[in-house]
PDB file of N, CA and C in Angstrom:
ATOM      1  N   UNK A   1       0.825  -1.184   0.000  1.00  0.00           N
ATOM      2  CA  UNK A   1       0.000   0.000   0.000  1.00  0.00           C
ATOM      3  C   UNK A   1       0.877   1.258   0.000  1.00  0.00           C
ATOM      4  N   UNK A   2       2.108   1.118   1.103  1.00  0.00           N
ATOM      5  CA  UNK A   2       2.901   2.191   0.696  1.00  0.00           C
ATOM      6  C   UNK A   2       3.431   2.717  -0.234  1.00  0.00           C
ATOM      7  N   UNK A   3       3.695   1.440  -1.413  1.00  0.00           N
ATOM      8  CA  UNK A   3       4.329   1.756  -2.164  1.00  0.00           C
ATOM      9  C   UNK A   3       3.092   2.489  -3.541  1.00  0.00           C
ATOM     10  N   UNK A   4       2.103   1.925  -3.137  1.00  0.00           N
ATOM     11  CA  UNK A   4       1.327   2.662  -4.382  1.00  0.00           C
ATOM     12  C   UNK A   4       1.170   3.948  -4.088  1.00  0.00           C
ATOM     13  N   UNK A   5       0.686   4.396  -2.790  1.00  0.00           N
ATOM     14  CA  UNK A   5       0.666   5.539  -2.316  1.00  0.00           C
ATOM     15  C   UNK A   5       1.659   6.867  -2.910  1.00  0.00           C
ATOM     16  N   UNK A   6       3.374   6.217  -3.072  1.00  0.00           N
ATOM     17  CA  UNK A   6       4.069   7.196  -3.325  1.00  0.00           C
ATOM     18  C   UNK A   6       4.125   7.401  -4.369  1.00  0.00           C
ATOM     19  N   UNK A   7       3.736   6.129  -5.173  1.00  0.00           N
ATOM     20  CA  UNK A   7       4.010   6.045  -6.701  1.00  0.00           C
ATOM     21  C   UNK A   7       2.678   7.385  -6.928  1.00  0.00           C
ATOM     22  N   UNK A   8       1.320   7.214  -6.672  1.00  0.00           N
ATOM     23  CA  UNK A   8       0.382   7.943  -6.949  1.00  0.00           C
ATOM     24  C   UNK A   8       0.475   9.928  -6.431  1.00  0.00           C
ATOM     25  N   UNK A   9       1.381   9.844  -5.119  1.00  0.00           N
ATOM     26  CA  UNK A   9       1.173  11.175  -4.822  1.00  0.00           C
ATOM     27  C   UNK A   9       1.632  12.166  -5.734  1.00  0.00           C
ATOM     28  N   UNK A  10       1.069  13.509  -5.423  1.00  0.00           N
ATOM     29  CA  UNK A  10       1.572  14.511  -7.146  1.00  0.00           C
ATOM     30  C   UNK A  10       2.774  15.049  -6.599  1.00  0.00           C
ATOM     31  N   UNK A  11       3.148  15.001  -4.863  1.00  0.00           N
ATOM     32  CA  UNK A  11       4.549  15.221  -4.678  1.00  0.00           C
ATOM     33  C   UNK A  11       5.336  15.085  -4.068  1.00  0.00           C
ATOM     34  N   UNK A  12       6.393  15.454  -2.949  1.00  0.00           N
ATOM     35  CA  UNK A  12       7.174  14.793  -2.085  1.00  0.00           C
ATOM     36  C   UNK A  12       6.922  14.310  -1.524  1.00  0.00           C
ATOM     37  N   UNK A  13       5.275  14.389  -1.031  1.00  0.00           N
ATOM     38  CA  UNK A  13       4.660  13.858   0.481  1.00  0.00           C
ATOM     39  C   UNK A  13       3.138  13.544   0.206  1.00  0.00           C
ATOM     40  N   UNK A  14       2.806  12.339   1.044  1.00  0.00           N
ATOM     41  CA  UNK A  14       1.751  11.750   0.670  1.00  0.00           C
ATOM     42  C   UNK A  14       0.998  12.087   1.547  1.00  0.00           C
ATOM     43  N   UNK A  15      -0.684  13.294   0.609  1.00  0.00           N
ATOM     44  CA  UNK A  15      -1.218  13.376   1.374  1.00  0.00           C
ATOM     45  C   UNK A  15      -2.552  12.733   1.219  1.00  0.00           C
ATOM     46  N   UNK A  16      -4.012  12.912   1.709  1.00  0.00           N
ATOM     47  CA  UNK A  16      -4.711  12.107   2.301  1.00  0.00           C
ATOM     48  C   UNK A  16      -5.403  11.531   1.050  1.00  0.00           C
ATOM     49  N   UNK A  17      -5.417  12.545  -0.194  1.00  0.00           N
ATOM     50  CA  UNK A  17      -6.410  11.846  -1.016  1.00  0.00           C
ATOM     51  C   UNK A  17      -5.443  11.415  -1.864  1.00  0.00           C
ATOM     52  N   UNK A  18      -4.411  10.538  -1.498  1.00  0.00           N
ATOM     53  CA  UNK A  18      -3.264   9.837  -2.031  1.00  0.00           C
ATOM     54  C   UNK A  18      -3.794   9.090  -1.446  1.00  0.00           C
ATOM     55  N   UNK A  19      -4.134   8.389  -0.180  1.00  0.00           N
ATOM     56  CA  UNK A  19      -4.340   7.102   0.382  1.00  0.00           C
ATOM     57  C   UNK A  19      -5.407   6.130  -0.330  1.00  0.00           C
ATOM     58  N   UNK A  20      -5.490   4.881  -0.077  1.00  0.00           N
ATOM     59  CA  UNK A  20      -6.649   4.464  -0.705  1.00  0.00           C
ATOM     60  C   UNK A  20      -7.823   4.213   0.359  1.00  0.00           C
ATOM     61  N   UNK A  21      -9.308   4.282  -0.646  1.00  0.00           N
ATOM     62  CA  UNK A  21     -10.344   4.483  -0.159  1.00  0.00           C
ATOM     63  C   UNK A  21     -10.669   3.738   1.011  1.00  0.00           C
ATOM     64  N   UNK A  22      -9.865   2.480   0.927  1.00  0.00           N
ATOM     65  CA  UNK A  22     -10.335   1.638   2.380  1.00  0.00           C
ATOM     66  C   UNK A  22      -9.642   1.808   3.429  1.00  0.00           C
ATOM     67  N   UNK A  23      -8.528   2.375   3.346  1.00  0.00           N
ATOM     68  CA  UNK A  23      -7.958   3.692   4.584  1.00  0.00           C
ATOM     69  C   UNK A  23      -8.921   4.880   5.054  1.00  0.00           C
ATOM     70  N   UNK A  24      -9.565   5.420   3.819  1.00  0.00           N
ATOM     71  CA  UNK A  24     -10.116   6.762   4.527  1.00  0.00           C
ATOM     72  C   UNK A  24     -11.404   6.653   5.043  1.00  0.00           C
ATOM     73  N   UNK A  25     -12.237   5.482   4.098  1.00  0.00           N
ATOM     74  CA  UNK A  25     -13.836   5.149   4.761  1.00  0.00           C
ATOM     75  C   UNK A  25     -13.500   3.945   5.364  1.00  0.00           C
ATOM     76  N   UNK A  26     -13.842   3.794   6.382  1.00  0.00           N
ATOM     77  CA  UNK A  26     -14.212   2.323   6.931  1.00  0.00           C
ATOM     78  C   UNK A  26     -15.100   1.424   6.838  1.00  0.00           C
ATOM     79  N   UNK A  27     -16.664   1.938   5.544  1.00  0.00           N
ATOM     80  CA  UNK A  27     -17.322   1.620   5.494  1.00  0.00           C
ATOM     81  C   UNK A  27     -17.066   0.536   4.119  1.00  0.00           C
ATOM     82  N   UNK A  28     -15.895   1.577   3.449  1.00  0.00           N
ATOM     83  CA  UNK A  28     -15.297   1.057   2.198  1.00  0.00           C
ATOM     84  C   UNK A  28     -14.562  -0.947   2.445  1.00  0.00           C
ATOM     85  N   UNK A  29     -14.205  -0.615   3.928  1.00  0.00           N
ATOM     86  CA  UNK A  29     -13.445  -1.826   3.238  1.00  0.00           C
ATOM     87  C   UNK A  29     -14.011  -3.098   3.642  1.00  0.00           C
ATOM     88  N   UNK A  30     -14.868  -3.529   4.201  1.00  0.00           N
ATOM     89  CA  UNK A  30     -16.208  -3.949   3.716  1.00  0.00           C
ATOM     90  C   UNK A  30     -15.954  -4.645   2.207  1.00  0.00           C
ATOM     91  N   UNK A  31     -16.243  -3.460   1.023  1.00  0.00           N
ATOM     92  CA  UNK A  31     -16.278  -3.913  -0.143  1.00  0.00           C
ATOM     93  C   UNK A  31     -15.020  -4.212  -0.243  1.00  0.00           C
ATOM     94  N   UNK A  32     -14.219  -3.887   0.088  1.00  0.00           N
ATOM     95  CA  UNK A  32     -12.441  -4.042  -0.477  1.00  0.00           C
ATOM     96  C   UNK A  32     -11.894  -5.752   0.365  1.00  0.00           C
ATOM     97  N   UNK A  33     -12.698  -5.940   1.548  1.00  0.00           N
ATOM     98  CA  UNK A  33     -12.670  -8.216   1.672  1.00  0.00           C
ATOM     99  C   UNK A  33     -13.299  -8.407   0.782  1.00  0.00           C
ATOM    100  N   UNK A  34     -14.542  -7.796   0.373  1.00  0.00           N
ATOM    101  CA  UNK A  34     -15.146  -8.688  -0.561  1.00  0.00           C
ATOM    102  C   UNK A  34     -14.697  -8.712  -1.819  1.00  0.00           C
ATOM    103  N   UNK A  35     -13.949  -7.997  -1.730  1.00  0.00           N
ATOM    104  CA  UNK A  35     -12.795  -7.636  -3.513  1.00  0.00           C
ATOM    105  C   UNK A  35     -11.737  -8.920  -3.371  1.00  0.00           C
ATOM    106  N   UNK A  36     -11.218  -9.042  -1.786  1.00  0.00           N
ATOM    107  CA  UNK A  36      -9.968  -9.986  -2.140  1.00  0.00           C
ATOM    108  C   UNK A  36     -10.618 -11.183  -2.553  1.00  0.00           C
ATOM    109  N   UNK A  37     -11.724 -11.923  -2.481  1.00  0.00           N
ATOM    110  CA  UNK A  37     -12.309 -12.880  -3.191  1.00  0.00           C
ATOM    111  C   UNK A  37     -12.468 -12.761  -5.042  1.00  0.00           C
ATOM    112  N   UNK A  38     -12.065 -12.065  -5.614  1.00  0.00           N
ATOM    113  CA  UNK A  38     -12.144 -11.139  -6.966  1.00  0.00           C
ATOM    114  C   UNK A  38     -11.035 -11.928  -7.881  1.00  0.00           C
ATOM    115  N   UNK A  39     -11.425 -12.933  -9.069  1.00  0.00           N
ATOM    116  CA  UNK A  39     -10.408 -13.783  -9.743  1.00  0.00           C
ATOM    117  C   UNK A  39      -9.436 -12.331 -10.458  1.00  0.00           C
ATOM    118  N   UNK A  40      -7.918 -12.774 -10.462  1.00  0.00           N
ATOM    119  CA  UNK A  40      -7.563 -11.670 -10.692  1.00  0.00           C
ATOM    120  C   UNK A  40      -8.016 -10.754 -11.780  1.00  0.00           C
ATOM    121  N   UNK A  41      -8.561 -11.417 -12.888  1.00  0.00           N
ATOM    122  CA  UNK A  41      -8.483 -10.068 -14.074  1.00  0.00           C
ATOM    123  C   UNK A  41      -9.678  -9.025 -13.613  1.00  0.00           C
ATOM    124  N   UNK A  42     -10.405  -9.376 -12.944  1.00  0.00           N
ATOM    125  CA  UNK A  42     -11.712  -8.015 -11.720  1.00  0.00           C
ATOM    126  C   UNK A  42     -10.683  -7.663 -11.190  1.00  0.00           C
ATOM    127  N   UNK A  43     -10.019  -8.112 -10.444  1.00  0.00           N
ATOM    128  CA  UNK A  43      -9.210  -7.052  -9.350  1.00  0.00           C
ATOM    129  C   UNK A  43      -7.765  -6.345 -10.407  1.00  0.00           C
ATOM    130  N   UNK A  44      -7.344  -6.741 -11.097  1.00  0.00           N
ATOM    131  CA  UNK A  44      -6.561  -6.366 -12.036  1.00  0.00           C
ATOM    132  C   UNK A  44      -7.294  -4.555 -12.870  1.00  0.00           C
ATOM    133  N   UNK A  45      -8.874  -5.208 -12.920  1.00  0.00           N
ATOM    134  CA  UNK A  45      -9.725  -4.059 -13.635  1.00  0.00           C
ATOM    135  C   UNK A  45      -9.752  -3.110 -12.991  1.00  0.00           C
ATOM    136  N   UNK A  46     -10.299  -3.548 -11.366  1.00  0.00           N
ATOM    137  CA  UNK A  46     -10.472  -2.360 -10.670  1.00  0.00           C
ATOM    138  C   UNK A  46      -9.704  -1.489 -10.370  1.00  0.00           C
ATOM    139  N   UNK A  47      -8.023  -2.283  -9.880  1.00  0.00           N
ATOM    140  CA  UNK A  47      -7.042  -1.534  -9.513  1.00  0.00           C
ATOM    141  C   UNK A  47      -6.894  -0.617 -10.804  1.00  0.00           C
ATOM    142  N   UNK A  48      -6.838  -0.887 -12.101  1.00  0.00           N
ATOM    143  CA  UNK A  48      -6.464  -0.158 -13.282  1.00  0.00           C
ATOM    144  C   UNK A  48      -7.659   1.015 -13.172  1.00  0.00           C
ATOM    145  N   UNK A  49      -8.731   0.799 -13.022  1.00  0.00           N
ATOM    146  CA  UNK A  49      -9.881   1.692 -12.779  1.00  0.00           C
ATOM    147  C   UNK A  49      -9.580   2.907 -11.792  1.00  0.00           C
ATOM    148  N   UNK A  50      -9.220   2.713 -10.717  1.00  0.00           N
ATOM    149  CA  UNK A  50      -8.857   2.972  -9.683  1.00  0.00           C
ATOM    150  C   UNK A  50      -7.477   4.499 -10.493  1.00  0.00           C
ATOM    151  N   UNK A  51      -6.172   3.446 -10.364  1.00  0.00           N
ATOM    152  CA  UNK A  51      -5.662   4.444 -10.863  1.00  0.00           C
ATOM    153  C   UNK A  51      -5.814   5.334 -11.690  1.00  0.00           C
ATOM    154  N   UNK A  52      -6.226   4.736 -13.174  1.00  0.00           N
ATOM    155  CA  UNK A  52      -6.761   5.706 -13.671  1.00  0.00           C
ATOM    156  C   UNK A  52      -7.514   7.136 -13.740  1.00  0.00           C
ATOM    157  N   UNK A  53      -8.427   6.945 -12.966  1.00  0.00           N
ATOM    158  CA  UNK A  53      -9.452   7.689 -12.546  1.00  0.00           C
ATOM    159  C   UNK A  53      -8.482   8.577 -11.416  1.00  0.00           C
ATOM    160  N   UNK A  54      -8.091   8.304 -10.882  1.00  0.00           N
ATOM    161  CA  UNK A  54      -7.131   9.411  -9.659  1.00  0.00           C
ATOM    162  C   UNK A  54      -6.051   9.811 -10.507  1.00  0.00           C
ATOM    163  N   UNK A  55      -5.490   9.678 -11.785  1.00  0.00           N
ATOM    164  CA  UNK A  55      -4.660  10.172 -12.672  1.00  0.00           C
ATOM    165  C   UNK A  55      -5.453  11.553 -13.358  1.00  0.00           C
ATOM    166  N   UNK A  56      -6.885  10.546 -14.178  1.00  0.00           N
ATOM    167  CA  UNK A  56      -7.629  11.868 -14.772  1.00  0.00           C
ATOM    168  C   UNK A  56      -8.203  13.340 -13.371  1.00  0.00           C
ATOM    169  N   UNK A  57      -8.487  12.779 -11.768  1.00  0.00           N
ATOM    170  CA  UNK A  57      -8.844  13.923 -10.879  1.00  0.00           C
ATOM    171  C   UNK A  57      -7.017  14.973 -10.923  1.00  0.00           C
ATOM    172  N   UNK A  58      -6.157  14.334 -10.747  1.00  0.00           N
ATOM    173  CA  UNK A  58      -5.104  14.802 -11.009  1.00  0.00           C
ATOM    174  C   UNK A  58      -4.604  15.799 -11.993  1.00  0.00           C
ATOM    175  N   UNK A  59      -5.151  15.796 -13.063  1.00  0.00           N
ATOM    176  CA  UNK A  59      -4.880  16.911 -14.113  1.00  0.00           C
ATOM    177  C   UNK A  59      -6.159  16.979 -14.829  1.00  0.00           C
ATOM    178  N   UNK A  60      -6.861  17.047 -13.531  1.00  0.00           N
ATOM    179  CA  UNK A  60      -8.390  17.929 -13.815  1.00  0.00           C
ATOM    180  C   UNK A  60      -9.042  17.457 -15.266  1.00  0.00           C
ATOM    181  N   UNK A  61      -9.299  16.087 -15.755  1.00  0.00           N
ATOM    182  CA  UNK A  61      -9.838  15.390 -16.556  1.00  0.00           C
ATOM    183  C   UNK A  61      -8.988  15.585 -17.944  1.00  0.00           C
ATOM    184  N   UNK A  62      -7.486  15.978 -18.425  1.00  0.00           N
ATOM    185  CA  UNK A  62      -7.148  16.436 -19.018  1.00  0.00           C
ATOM    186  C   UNK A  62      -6.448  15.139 -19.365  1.00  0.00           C
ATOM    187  N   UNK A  63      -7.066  14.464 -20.887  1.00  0.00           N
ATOM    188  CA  UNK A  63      -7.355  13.304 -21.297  1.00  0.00           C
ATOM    189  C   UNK A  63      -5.892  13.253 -21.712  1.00  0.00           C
ATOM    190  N   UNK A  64      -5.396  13.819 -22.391  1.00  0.00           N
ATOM    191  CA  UNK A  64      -4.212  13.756 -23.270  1.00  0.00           C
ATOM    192  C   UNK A  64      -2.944  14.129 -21.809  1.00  0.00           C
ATOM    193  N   UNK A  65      -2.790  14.750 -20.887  1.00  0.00           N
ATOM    194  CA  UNK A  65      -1.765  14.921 -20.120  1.00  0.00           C
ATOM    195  C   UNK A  65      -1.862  13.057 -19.223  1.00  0.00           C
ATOM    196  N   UNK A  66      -3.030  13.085 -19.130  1.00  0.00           N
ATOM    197  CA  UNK A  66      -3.488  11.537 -18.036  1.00  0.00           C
ATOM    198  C   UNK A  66      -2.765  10.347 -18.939  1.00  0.00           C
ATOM    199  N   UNK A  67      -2.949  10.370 -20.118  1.00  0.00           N
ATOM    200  CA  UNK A  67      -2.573   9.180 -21.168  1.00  0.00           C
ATOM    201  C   UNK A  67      -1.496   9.292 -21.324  1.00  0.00           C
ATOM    202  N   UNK A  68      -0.304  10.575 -20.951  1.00  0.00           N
ATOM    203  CA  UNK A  68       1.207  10.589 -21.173  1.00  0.00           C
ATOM    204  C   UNK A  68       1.711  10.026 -19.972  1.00  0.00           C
ATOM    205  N   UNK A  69       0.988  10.543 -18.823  1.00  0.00           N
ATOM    206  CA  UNK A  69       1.916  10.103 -17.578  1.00  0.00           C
ATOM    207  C   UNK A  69       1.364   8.526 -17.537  1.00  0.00           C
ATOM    208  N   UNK A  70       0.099   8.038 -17.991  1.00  0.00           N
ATOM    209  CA  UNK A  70       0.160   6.133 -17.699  1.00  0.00           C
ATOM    210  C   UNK A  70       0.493   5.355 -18.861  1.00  0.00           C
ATOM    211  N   UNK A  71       1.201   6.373 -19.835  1.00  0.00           N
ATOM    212  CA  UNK A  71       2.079   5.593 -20.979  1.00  0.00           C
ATOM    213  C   UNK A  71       1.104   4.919 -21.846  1.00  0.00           C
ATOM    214  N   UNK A  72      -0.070   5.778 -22.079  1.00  0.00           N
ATOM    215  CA  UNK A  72      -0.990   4.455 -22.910  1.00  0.00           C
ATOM    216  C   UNK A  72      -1.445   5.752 -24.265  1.00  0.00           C
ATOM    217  N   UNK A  73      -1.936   5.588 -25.006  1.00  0.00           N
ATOM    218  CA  UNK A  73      -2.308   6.184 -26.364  1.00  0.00           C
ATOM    219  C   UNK A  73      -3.496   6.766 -25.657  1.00  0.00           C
ATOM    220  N   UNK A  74      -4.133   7.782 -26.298  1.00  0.00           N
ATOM    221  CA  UNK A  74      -5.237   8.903 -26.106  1.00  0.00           C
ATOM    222  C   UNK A  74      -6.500   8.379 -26.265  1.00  0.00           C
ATOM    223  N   UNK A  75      -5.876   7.427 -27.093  1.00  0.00           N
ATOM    224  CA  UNK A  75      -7.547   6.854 -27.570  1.00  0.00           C
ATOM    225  C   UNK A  75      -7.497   5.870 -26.937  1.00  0.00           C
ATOM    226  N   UNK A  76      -6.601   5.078 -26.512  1.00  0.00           N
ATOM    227  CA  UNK A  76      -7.027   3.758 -25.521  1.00  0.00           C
ATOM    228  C   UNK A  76      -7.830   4.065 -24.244  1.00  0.00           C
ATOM    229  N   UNK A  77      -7.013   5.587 -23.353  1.00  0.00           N
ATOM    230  CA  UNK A  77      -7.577   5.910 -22.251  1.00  0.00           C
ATOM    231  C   UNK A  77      -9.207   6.315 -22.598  1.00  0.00           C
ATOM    232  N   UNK A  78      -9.480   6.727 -23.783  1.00  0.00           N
ATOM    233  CA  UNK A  78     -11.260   6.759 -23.745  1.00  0.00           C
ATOM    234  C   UNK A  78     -11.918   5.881 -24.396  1.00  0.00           C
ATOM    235  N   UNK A  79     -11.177   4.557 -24.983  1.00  0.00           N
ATOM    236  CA  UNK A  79     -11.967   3.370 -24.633  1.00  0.00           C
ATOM    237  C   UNK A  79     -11.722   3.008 -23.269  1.00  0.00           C
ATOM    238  N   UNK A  80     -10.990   3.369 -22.505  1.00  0.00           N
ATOM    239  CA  UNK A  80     -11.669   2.760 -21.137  1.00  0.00           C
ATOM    240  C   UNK A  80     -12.273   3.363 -20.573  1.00  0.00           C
ATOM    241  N   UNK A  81     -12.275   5.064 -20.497  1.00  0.00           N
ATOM    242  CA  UNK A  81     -13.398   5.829 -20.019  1.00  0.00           C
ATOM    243  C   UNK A  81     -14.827   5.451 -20.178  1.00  0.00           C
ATOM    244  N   UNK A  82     -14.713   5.093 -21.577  1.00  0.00           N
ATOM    245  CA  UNK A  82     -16.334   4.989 -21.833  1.00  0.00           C
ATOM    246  C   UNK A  82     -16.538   3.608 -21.573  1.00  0.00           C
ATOM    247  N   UNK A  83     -15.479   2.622 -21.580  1.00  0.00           N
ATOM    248  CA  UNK A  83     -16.631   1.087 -21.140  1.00  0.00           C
ATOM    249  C   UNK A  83     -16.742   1.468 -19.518  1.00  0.00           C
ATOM    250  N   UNK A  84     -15.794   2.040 -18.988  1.00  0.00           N
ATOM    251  CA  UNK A  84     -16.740   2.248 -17.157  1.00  0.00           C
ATOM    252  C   UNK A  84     -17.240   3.583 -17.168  1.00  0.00           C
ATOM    253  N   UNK A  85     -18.167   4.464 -17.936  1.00  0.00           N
ATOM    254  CA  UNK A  85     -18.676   4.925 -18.110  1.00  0.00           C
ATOM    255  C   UNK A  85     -20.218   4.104 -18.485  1.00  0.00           C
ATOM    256  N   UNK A  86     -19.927   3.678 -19.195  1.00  0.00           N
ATOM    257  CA  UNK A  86     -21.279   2.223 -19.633  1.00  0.00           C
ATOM    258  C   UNK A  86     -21.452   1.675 -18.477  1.00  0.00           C
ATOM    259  N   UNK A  87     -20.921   0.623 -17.486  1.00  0.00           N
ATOM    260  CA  UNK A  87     -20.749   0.105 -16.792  1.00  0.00           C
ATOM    261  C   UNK A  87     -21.270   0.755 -15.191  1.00  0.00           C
TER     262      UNK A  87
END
């Protein structure tokens, strides 16, 4: 956990909405046992979901800066926007 934490913070120091959700709600992690039951490619999704999505709050939905820093093409990141957008 630490280590995702630092990887995710925007800078020297990790602050709170760097942590993950089942640190900050307690109600969250609840769902997050019922995740470790999750064959990996769900938990593989979510975690990718997950980051993602705290990449795009990060530079304020700015599709093309989000797709440079997770190394993926412009258009891949909004096929995945829009299938968990569908979803």
């Amino acid at each position: 956990m630490i280590e995702r934490c630092v990887v995710l913070a925007e800078g020297p120091l990790v602050q709170l909405n760097d942590l993950p959700l089942d640190v900050l709600l307690p109600e969250h992690r609840l769902k997050v046992r019922r995740a470790e039951r999750l064959p990996l490619k769900q938990a593989s999704e979510q975690f990718e979901r997950q980051v993602v999505l705290r990449i795009m709050e990060r530079v304020k939905g700015n599709q093309s800066e989000a797709a440079r820093i997770l190394g993926v093409h412009r258009n891949s990141l909004k096929r995945m926007l829009a299938r968990w957008k569908s979803s």
